[in-house]
Protein backbone atom coordinates (compact mmCIF):
# COMPACT_ATOMS: atom_id res chain seq x y z
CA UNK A 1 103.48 116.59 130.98
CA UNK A 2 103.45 114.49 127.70
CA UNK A 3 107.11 113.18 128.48
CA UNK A 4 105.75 111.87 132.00
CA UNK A 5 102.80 110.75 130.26
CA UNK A 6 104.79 108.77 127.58
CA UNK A 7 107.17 107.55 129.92
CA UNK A 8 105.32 106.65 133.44
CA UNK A 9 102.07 106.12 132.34
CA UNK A 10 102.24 104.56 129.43
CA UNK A 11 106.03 102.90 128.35
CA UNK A 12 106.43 101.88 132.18
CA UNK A 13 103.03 99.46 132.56
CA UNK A 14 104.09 97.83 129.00
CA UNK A 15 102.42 100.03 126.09
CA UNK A 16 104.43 99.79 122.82
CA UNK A 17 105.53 103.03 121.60
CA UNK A 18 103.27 102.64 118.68
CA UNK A 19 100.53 102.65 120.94
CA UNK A 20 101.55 105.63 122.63
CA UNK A 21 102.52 107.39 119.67
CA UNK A 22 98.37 106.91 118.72
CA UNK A 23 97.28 108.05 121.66
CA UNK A 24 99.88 111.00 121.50
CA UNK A 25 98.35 111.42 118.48
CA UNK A 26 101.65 111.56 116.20
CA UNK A 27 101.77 110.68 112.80
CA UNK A 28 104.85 109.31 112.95
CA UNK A 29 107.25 107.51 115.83
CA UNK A 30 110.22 109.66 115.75
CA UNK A 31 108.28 112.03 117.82
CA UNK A 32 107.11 109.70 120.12
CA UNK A 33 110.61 108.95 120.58
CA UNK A 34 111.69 112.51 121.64
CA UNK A 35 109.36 112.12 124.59
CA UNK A 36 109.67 108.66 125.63
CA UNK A 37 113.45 107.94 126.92
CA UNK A 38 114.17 104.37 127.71
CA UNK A 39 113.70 103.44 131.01
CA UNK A 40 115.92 101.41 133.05
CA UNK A 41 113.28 99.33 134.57
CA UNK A 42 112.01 98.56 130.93
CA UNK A 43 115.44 97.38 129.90
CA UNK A 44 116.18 94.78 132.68
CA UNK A 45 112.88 93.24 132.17
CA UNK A 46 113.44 92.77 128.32
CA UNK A 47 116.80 91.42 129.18
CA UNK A 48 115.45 88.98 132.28
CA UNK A 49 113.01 87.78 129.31
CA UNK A 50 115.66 87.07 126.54
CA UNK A 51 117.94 85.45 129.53
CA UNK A 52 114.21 83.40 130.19
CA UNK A 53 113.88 82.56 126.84
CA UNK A 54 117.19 81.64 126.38
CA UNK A 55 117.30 79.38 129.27
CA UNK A 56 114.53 77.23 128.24
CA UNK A 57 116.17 76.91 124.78
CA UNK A 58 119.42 75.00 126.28
């Protein structure tokens, strides 16, 4: 339940990890990182916004 938690609820609608380490309640964000795996979705957004960022650079 916490890893669907971390990962669904929380790193798929655009928490930071730090945030859901908080409400996780861990002291420190290597733990949070055992539950929350990097989701696909998450990655080609970040990578649509560097390409975006990039774009209006040239």
């Amino acid at each position: 339940a916490r890893h669907s938690y971390a990962t669904s609820v929380c790193l798929a609608n655009g928490v930071s990890i730090e945030n859901v380490a908080k409400m996780l309640g861990h002291s420190n964000i290597k733990m949070t990182q055992h539950y929350a795996r990097v989701l696909d979705s998450s990655i080609l957004k970040d990578m649509n916004n560097v390409r975006d960022v990039l774009s209006n650079c040239l």
